[in-house]
N, C-alpha and C. Protein backbone atom coordinates (compact mmCIF):
# COMPACT_ATOMS: atom_id res chain seq x y z
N UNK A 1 80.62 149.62 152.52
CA UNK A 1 81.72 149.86 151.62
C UNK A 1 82.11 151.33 151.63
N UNK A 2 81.48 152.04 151.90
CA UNK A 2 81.51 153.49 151.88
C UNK A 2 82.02 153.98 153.25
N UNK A 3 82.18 153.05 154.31
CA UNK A 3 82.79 153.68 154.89
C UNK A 3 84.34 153.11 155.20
N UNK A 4 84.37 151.74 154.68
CA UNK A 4 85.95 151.52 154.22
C UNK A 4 86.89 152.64 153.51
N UNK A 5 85.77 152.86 152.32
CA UNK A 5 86.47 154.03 151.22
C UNK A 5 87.23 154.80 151.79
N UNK A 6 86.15 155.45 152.89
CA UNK A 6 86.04 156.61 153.39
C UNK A 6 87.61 157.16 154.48
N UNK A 7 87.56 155.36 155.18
CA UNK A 7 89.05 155.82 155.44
C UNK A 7 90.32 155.74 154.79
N UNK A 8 90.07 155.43 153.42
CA UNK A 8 91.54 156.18 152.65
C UNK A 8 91.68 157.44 152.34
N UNK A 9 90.45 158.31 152.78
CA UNK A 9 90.73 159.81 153.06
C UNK A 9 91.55 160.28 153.62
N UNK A 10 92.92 160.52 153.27
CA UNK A 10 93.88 161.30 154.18
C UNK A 10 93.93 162.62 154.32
N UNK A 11 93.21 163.30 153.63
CA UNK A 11 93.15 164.80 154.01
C UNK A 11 91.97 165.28 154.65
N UNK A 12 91.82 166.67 154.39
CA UNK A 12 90.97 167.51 154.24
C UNK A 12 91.16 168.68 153.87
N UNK A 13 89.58 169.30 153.18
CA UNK A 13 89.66 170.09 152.11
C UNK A 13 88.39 170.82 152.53
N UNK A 14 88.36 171.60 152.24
CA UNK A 14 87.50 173.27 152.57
C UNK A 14 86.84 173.73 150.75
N UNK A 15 85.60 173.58 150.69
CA UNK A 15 85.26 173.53 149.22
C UNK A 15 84.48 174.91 149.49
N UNK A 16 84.99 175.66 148.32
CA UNK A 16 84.11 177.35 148.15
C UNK A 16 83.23 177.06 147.12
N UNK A 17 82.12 177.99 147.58
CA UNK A 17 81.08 178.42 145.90
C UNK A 17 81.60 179.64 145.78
N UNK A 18 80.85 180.20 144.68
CA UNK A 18 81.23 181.59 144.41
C UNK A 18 79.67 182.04 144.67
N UNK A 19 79.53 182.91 145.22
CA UNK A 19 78.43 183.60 145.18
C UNK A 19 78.75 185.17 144.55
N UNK A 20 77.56 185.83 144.02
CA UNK A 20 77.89 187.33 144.03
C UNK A 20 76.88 187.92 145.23
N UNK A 21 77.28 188.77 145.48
CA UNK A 21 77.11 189.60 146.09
C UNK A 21 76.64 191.78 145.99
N UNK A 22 75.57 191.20 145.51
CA UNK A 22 74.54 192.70 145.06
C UNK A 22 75.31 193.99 146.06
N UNK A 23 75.25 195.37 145.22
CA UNK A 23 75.91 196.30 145.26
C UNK A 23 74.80 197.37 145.73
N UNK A 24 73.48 196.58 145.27
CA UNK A 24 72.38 197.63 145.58
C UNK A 24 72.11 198.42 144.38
N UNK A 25 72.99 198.39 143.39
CA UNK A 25 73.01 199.55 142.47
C UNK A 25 73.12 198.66 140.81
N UNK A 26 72.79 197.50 141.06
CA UNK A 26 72.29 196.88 139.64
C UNK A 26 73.35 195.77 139.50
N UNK A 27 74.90 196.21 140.30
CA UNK A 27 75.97 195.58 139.92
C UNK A 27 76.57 194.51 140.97
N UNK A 28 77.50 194.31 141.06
CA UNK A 28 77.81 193.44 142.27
C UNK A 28 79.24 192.94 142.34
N UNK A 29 79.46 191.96 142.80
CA UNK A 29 81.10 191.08 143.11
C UNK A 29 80.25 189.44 143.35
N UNK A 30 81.30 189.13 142.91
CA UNK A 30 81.40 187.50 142.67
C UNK A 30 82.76 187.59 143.60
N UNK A 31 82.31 186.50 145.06
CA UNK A 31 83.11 186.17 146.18
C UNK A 31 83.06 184.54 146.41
N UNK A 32 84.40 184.36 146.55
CA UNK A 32 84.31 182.80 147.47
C UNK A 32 83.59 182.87 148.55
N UNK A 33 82.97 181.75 149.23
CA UNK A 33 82.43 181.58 150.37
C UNK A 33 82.51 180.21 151.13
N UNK A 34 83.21 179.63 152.35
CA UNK A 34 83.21 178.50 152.17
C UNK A 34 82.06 177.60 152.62
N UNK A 35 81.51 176.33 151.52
CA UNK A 35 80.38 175.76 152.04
C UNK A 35 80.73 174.26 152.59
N UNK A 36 81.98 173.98 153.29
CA UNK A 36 82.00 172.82 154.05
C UNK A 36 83.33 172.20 153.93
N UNK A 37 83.54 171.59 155.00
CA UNK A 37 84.95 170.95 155.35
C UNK A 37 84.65 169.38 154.88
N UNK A 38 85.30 168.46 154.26
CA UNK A 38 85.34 167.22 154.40
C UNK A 38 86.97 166.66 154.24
N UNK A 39 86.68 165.27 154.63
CA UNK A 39 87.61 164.51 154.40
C UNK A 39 87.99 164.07 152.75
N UNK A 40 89.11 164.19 152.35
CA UNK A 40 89.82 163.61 150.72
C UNK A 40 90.98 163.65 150.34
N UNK A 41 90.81 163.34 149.45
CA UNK A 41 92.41 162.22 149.19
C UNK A 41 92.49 162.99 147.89
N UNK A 42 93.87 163.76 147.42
CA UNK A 42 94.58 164.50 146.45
C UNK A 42 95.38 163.25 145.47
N UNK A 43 95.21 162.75 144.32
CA UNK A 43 96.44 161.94 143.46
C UNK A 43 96.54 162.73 141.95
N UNK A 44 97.67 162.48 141.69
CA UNK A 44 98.19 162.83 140.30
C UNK A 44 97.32 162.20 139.54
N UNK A 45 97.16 163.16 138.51
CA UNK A 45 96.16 162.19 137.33
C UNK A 45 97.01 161.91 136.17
N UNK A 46 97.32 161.09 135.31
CA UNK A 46 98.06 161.03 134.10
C UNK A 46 97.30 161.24 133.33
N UNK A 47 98.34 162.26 132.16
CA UNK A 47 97.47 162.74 130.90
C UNK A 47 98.26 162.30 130.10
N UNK A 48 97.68 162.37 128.92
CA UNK A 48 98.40 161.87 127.88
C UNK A 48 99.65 162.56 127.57
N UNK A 49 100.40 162.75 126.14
CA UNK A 49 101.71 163.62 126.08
C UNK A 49 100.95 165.05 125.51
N UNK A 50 100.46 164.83 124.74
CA UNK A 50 99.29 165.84 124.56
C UNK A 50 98.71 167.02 125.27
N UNK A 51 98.66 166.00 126.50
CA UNK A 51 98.31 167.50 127.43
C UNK A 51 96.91 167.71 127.45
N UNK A 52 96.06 166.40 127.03
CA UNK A 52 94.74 166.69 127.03
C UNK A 52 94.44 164.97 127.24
N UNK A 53 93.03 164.52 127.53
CA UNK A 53 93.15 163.20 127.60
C UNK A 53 91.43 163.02 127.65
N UNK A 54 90.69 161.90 127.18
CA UNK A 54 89.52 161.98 127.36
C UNK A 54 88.56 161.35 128.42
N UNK A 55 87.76 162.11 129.40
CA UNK A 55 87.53 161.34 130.44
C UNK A 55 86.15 160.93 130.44
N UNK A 56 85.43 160.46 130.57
CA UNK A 56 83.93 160.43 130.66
C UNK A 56 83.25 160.86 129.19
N UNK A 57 83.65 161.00 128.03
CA UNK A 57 83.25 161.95 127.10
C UNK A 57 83.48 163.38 127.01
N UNK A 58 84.03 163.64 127.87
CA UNK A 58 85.15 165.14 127.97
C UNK A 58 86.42 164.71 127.95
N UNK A 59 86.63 166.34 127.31
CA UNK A 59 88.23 166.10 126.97
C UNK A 59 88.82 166.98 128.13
N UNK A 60 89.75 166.37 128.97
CA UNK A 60 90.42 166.91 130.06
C UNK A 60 91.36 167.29 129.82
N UNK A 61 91.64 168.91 129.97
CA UNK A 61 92.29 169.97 129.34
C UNK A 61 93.33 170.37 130.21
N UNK A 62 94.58 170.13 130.90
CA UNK A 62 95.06 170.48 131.97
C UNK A 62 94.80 170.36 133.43
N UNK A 63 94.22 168.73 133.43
CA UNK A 63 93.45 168.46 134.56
C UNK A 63 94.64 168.01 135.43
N UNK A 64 95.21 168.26 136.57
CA UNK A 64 96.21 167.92 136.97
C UNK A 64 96.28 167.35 137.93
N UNK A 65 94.76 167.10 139.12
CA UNK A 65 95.11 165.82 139.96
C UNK A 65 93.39 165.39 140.17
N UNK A 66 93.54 164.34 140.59
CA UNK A 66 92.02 163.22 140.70
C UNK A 66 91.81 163.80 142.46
N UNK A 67 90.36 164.33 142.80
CA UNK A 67 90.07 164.44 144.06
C UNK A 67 89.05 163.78 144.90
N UNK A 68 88.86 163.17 145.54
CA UNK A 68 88.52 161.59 145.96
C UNK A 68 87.30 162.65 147.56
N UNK A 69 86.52 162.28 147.94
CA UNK A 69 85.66 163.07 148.49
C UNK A 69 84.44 161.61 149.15
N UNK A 70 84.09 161.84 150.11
CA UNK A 70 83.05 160.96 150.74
C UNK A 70 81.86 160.78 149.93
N UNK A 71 81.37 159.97 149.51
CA UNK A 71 80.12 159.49 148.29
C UNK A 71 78.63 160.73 149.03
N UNK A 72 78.65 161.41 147.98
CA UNK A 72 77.07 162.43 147.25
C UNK A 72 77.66 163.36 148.19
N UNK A 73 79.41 163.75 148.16
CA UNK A 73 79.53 165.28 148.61
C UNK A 73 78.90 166.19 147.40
N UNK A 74 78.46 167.16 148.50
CA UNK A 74 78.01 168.30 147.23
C UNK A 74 79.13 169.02 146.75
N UNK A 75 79.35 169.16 145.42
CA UNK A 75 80.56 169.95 145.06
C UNK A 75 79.70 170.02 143.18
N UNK A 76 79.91 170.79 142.88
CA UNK A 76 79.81 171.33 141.38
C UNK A 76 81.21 171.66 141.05
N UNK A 77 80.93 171.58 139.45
CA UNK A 77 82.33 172.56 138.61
C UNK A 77 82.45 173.24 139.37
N UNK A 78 83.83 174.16 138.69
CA UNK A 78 84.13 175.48 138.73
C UNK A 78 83.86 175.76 140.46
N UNK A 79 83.73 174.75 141.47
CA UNK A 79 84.06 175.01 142.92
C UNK A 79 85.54 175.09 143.44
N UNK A 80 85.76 175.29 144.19
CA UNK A 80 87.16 175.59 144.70
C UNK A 80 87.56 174.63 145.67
N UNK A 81 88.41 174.20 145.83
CA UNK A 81 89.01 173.00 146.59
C UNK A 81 90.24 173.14 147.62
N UNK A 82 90.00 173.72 148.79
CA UNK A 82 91.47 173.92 149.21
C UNK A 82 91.84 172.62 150.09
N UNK A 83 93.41 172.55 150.30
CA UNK A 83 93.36 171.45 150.67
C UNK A 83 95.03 171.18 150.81
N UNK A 84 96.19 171.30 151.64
CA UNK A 84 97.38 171.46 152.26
C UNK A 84 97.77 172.17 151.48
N UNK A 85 97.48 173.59 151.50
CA UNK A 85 98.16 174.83 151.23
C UNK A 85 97.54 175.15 150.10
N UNK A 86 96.89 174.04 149.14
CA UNK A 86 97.01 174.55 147.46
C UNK A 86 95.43 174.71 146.99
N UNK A 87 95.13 175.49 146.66
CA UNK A 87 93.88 175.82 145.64
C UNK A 87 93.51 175.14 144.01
N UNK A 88 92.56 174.17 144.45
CA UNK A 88 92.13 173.50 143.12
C UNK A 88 90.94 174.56 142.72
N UNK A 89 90.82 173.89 141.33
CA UNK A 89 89.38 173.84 140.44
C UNK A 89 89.00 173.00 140.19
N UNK A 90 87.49 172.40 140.59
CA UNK A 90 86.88 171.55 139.75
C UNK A 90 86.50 171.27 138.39
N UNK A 91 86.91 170.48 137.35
CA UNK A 91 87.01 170.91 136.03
C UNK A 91 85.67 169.75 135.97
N UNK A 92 85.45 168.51 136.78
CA UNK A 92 85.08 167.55 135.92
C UNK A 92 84.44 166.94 137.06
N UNK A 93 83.29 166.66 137.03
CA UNK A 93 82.63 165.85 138.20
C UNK A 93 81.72 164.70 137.86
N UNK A 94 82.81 163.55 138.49
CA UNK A 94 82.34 162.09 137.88
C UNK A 94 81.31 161.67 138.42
N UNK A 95 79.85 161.77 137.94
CA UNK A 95 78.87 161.27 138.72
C UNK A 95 78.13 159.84 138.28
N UNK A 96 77.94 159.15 139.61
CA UNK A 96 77.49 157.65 139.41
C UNK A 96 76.35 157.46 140.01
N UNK A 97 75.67 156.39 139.27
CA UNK A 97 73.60 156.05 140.50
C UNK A 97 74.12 155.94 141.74
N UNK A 98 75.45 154.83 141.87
CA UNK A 98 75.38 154.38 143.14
C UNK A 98 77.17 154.33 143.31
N UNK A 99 77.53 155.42 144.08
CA UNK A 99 79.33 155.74 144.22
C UNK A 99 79.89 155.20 145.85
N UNK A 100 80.54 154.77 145.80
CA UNK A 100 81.17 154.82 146.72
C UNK A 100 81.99 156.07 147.27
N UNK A 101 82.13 156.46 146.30
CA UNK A 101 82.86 158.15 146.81
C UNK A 101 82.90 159.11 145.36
N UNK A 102 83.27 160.42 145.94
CA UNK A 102 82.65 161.59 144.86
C UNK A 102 84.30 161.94 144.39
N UNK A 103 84.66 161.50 143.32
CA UNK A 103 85.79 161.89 142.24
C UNK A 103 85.77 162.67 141.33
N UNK A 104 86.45 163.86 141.41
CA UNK A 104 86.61 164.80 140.14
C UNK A 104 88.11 164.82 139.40
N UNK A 105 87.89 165.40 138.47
CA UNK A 105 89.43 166.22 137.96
C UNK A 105 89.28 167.63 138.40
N UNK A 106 90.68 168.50 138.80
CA UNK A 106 91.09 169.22 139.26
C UNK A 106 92.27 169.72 138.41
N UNK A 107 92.53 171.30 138.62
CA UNK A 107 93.60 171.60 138.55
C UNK A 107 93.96 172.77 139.63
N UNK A 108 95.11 173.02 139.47
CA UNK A 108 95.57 173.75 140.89
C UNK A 108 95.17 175.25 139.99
N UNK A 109 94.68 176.16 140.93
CA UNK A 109 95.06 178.12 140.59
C UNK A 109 96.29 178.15 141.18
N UNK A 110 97.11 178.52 140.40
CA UNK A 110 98.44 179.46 140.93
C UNK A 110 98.70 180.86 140.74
């Protein structure tokens, strides 16, 4: 089943961590870095009129599209998502025992 899923992946997407990066001198920088290419699928998410909507027991705050990813990609929050031109955030990462594929909420950085 997972690899049926797998081909309604029409994209691909380039996912960053942030790492920092020590200065030597106590201080540092916090940098993207990218940790892997996969295949996924970008859709609009509907929110309420509100502008907020509740997903899993979170309240999804300007989450603006659903990102669809091959089942136990590694991705955390607050990772970065690029993916035909546009830069997401991971706001929300739907995790299941047993997934057929790895779904978050997103919103774009502009």
């Amino acid at each position: 089943m997972r690899g049926v899923a797998a081909e309604a992946l029409d994209g691909t997407a380039v996912i960053q961590t942030e790492q920092f990066v020590s200065d030597g001198g106590g201080g540092g920088t916090a940098t993207w870095v990218s940790a892997g290419t996969v295949a996924c699928r970008i859709a609009p998410y509907t929110q309420s009129s509100a502008g907020e909507s509740l997903e899993g027991g979170q309240v999804m705050n300007d989450a603006e599209v659903i990102v669809t990813m091959p089942a136990e990609t590694a991705v955390e929050s607050n990772a970065r998502i690029i993916c035909g031109g546009r830069t997401y955030t991971a706001v929300a990462i739907r995790r299941r025992s047993q997934e057929l594929t790895r779904r978050f909420a997103a919103k774009e950085i502009k």
